[in-house]
N, C-alpha and C. Protein backbone atom coordinates (compact mmCIF):
# COMPACT_ATOMS: atom_id res chain seq x y z
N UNK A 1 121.06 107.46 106.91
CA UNK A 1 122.17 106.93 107.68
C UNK A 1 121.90 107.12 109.17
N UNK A 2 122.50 106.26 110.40
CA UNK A 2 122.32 106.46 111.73
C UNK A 2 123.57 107.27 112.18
N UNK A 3 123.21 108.58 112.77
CA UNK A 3 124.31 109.37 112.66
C UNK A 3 124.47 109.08 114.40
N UNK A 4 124.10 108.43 115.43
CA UNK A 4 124.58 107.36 116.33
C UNK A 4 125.29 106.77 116.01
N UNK A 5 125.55 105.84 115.29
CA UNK A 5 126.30 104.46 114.65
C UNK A 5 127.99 105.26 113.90
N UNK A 6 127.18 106.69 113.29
CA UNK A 6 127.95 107.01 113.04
C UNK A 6 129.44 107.67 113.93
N UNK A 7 128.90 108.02 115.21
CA UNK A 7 129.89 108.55 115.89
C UNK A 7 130.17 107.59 116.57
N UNK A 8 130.05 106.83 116.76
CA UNK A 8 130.70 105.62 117.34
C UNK A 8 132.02 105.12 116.91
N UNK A 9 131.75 105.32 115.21
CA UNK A 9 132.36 104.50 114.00
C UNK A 9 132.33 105.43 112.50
N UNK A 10 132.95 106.29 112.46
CA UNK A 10 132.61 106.92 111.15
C UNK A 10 132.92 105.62 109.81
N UNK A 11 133.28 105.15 110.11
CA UNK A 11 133.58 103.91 109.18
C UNK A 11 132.26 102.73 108.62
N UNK A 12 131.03 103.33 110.12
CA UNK A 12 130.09 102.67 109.82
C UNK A 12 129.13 102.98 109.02
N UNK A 13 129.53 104.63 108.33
CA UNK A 13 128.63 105.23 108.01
C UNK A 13 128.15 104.52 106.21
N UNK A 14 129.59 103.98 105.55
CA UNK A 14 129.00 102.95 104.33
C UNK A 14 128.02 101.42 104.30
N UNK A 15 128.50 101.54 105.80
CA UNK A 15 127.29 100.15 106.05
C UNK A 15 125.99 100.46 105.99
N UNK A 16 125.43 102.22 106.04
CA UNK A 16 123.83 101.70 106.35
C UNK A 16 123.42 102.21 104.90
N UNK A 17 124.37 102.45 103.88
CA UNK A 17 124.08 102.29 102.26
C UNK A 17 123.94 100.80 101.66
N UNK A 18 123.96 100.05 102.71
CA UNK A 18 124.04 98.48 102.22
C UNK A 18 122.64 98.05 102.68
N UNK A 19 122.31 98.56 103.31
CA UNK A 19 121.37 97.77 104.25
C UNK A 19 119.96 98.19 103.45
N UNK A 20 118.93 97.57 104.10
CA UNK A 20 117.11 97.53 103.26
C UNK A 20 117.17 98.87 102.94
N UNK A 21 116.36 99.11 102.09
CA UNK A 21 115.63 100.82 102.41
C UNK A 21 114.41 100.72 101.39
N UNK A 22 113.49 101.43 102.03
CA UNK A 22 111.94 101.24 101.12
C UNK A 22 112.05 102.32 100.49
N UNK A 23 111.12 102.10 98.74
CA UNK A 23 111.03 103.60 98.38
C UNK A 23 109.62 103.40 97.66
N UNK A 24 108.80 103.15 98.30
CA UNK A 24 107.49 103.42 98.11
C UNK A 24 106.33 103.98 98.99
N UNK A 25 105.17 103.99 99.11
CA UNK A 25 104.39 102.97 98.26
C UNK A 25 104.01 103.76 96.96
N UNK A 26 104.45 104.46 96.41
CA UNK A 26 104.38 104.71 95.06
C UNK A 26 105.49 105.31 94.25
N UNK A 27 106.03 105.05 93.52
CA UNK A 27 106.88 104.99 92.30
C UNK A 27 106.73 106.43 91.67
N UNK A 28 107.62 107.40 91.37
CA UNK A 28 107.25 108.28 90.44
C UNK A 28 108.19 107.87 89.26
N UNK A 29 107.28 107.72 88.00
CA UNK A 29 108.58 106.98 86.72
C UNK A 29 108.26 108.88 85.58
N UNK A 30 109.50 109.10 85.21
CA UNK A 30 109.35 110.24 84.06
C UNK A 30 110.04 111.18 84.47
N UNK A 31 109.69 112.16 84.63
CA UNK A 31 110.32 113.56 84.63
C UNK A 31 110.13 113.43 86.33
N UNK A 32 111.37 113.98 86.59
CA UNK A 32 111.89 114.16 88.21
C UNK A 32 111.34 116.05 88.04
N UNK A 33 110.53 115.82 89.41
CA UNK A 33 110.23 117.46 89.76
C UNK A 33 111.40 118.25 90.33
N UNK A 34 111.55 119.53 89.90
CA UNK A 34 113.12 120.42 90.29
C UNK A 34 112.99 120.89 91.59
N UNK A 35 111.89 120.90 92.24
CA UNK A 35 111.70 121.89 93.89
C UNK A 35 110.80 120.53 94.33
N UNK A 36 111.40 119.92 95.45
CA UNK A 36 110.62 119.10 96.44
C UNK A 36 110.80 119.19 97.57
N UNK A 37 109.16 119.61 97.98
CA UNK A 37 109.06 120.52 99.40
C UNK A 37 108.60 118.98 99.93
N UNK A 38 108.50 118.65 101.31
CA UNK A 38 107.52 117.89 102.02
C UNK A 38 108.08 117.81 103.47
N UNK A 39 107.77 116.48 104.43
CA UNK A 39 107.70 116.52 105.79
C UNK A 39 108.31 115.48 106.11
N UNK A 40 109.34 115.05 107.65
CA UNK A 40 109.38 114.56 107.73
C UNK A 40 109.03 114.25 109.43
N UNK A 41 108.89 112.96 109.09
CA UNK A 41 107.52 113.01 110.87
C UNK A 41 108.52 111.39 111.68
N UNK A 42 108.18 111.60 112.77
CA UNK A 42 108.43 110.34 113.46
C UNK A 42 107.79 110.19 114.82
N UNK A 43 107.28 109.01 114.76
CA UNK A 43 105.66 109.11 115.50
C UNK A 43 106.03 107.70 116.63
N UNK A 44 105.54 107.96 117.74
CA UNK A 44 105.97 107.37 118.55
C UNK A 44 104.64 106.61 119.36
N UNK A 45 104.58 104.94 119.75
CA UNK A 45 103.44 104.97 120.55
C UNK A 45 102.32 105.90 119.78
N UNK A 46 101.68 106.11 118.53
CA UNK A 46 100.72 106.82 117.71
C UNK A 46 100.42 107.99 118.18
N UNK A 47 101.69 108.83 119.14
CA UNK A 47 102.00 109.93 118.74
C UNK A 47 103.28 111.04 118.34
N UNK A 48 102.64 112.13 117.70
CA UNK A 48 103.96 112.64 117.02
C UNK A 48 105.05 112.98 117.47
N UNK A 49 106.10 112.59 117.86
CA UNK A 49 107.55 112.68 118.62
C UNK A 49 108.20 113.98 118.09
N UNK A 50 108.27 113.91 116.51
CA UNK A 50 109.25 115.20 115.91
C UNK A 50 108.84 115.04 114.28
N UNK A 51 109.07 116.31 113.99
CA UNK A 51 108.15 116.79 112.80
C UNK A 51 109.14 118.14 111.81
N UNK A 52 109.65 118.24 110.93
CA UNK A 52 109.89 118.83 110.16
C UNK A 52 110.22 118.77 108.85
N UNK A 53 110.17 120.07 108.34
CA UNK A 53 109.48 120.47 106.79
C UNK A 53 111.30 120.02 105.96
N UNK A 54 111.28 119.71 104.71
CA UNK A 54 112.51 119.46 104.01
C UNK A 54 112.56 119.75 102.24
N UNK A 55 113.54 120.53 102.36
CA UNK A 55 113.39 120.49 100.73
C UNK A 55 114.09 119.63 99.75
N UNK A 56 114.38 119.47 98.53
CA UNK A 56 115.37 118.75 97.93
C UNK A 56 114.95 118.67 96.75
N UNK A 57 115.22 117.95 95.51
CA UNK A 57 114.83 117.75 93.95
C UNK A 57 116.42 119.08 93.46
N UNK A 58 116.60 118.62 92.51
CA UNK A 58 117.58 119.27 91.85
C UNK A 58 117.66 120.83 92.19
N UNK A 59 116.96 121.73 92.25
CA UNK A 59 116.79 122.63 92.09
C UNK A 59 117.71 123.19 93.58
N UNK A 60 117.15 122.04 94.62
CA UNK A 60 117.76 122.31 95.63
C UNK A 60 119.14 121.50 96.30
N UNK A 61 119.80 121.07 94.95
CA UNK A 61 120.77 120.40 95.22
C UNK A 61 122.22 121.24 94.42
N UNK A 62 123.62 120.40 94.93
CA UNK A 62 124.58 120.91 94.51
C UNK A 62 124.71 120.51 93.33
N UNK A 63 124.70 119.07 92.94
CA UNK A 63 125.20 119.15 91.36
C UNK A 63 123.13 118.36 90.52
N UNK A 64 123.83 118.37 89.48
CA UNK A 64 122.22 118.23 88.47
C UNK A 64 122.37 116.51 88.69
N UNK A 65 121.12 115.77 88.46
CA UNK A 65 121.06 114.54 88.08
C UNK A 65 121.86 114.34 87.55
N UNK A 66 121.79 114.72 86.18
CA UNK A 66 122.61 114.47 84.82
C UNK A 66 124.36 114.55 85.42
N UNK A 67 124.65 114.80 85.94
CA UNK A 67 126.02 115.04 86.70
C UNK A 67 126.55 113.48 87.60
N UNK A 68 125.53 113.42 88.41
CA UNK A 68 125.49 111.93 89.32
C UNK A 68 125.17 111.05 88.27
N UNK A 69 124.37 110.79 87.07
CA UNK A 69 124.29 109.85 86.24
C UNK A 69 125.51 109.93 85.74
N UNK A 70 126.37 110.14 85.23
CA UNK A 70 127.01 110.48 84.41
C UNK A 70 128.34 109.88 85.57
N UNK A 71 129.15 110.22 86.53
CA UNK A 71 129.71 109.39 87.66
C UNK A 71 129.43 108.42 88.24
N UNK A 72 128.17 107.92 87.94
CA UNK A 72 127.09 106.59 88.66
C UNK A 72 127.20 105.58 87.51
N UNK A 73 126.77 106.05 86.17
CA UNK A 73 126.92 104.75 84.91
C UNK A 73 128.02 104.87 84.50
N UNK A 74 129.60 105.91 84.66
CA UNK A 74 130.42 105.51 83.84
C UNK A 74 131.52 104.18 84.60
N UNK A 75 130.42 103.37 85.34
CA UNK A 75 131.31 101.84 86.03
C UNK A 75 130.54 101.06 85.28
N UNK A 76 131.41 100.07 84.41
CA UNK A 76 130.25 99.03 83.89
C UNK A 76 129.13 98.47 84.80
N UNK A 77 129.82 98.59 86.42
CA UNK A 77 129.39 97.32 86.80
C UNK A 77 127.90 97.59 87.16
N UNK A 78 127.70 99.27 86.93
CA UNK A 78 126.35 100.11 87.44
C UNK A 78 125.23 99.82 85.70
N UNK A 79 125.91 98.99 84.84
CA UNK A 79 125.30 99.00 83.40
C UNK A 79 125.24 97.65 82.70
N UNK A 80 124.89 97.12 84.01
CA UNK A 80 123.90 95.88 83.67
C UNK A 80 122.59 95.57 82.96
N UNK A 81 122.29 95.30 82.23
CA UNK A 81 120.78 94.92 81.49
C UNK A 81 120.26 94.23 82.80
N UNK A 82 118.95 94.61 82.78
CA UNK A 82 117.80 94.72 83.88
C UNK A 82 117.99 95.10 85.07
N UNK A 83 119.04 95.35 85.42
CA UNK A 83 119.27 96.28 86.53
C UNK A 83 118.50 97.61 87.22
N UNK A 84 117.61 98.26 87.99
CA UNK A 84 116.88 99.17 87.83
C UNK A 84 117.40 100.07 89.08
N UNK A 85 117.76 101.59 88.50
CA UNK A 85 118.42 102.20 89.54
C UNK A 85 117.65 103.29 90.33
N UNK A 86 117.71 103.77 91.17
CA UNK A 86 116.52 104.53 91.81
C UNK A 86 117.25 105.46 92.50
N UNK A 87 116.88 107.10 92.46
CA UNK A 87 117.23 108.29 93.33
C UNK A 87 116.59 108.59 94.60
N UNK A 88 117.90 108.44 95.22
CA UNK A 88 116.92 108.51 96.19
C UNK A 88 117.39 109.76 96.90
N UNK A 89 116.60 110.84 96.95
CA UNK A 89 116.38 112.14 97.57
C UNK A 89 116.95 112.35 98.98
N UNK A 90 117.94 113.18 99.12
CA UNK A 90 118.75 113.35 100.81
C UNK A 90 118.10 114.63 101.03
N UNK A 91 118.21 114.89 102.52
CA UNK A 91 117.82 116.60 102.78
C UNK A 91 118.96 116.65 104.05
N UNK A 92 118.82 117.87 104.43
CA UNK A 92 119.55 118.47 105.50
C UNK A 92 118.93 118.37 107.11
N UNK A 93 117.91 117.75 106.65
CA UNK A 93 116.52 117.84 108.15
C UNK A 93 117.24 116.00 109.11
N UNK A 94 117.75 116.72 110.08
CA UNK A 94 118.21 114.87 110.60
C UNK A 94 116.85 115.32 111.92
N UNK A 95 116.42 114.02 112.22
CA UNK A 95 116.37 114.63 113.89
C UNK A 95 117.00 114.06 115.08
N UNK A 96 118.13 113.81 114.55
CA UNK A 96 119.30 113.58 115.51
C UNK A 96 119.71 114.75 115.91
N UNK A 97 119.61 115.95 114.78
CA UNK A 97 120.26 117.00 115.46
C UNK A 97 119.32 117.97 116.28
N UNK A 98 117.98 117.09 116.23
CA UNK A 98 117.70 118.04 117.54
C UNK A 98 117.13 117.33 118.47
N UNK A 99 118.13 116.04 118.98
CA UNK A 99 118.57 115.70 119.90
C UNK A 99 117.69 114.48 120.25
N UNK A 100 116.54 113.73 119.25
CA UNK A 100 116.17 112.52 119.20
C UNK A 100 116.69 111.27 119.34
N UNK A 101 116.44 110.66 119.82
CA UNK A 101 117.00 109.37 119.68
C UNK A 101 115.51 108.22 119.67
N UNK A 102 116.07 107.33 118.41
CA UNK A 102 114.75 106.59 118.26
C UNK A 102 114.89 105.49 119.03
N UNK A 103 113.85 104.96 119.17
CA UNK A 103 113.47 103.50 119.86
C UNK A 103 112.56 102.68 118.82
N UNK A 104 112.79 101.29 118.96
CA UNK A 104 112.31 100.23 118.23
C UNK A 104 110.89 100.57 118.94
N UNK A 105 110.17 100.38 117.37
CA UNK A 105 108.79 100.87 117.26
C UNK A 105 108.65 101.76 117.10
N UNK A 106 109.09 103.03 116.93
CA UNK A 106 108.63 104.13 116.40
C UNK A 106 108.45 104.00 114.93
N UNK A 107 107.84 105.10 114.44
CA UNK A 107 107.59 104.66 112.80
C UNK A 107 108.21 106.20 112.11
N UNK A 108 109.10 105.72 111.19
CA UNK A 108 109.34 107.08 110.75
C UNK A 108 108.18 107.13 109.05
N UNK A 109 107.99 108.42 109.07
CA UNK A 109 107.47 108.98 107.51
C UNK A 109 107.83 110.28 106.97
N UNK A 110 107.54 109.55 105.87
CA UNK A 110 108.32 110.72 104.90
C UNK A 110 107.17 111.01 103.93
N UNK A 111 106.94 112.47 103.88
CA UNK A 111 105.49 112.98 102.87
C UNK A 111 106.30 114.30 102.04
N UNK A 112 106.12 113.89 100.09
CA UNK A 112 106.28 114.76 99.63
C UNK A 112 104.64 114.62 98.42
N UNK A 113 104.26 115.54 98.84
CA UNK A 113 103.05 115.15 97.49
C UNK A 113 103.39 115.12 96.30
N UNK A 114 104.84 115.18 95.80
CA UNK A 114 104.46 115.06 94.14
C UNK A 114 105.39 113.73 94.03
N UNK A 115 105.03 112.64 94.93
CA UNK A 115 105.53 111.82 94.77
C UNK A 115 104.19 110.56 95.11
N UNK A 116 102.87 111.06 95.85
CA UNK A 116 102.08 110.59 96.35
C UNK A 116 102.08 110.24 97.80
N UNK A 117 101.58 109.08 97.96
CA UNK A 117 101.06 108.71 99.44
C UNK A 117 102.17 108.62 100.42
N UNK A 118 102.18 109.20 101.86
CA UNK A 118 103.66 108.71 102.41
C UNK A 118 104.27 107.27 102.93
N UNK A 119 105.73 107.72 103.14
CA UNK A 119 106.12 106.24 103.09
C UNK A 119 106.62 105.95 104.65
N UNK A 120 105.79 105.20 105.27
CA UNK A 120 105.76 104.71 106.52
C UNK A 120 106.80 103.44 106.85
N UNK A 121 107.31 103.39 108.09
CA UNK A 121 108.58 102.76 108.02
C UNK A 121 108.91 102.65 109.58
N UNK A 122 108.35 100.89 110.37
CA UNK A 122 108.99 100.76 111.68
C UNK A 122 110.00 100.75 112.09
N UNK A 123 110.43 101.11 112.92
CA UNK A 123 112.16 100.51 113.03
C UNK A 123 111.92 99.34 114.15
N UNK A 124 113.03 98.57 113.40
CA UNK A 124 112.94 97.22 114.24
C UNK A 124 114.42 97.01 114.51
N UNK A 125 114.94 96.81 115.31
CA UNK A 125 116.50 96.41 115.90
C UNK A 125 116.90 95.09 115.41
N UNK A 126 117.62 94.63 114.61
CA UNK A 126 118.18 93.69 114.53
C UNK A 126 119.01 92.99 115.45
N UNK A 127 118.82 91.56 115.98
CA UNK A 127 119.89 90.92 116.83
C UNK A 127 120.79 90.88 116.35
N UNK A 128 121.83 91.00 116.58
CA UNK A 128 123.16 91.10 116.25
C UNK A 128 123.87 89.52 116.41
N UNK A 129 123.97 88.72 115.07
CA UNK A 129 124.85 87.14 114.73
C UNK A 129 126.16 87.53 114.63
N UNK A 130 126.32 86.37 115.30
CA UNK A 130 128.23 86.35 115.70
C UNK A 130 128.33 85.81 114.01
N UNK A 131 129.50 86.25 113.65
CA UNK A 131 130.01 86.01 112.59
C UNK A 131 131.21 85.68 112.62
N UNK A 132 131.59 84.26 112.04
CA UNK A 132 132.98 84.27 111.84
C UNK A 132 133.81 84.50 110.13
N UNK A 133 134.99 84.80 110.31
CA UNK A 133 135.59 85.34 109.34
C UNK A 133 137.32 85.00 109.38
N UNK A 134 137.36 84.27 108.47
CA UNK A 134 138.89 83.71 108.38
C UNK A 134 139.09 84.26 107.07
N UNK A 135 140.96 84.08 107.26
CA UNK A 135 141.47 84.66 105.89
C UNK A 135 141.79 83.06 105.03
N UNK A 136 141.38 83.45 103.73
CA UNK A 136 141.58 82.06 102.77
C UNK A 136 143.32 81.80 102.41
């Protein structure tokens, strides 16, 4: 989430659950690991801007998978045939809070090895389209 966007607008904070998000370049399918240590980096002009370590996987969370599955599939609308749902791992590491602010073109990554190779990610600013919106 953009915790900028967010103080602007705490209201904006369900919009950036809508928006793209990559979760590769590799897939872990099977048994979810309980302790996931790794890094998170954001690299600027091809060098390193800000850098820290993050934990997470069940072990280091408040409630179990099996808990969020269980509140996540009991909506039909989450129990669609071919539908494919994906966890995606939060930590406590922002680097907003120590006082970053990104710029278009920086690249953020995220490295946990028991997930494989890291996952690299430009930020690009979207222009902002006027939208109109009437009531029917």
């Amino acid at each position: 989430s953009d915790h900028v966007t967010e103080r602007v607008n705490y209201l904006f904070l369900a919009h950036s659950k809508l928006r793209n998000a990559s979760f590769g370049p590799e897939i872990l399918i099977g048994e979810l690991p309980a302790d996931i240590r790794g890094a998170s980096r954001i690299w600027r002009d091809g060098k390193l801007l800000w850098e820290k370590p993050f934990l997470s996987g069940e072990a280091n969370m408040s409630h179990t998978i099996a808990n969020l599955e269980h509140h996540h599939f009991k909506y039909s609308a989450f129990r669609q045939p071919g539908d494919v749902h994906v966890h995606m791992f939060g930590t406590a590491t922002l680097s907003f809070a120590d006082g970053i602010k990104t710029e278009a073109g920086d690249t953020f990554e995220i490295e946990a090895p028991a997930f494989g190779l890291p996952l690299r990610n430009p930020l690009e600013i979207e222009k902002p389209v006027k939208v109109a919106v009437k009531a029917l």
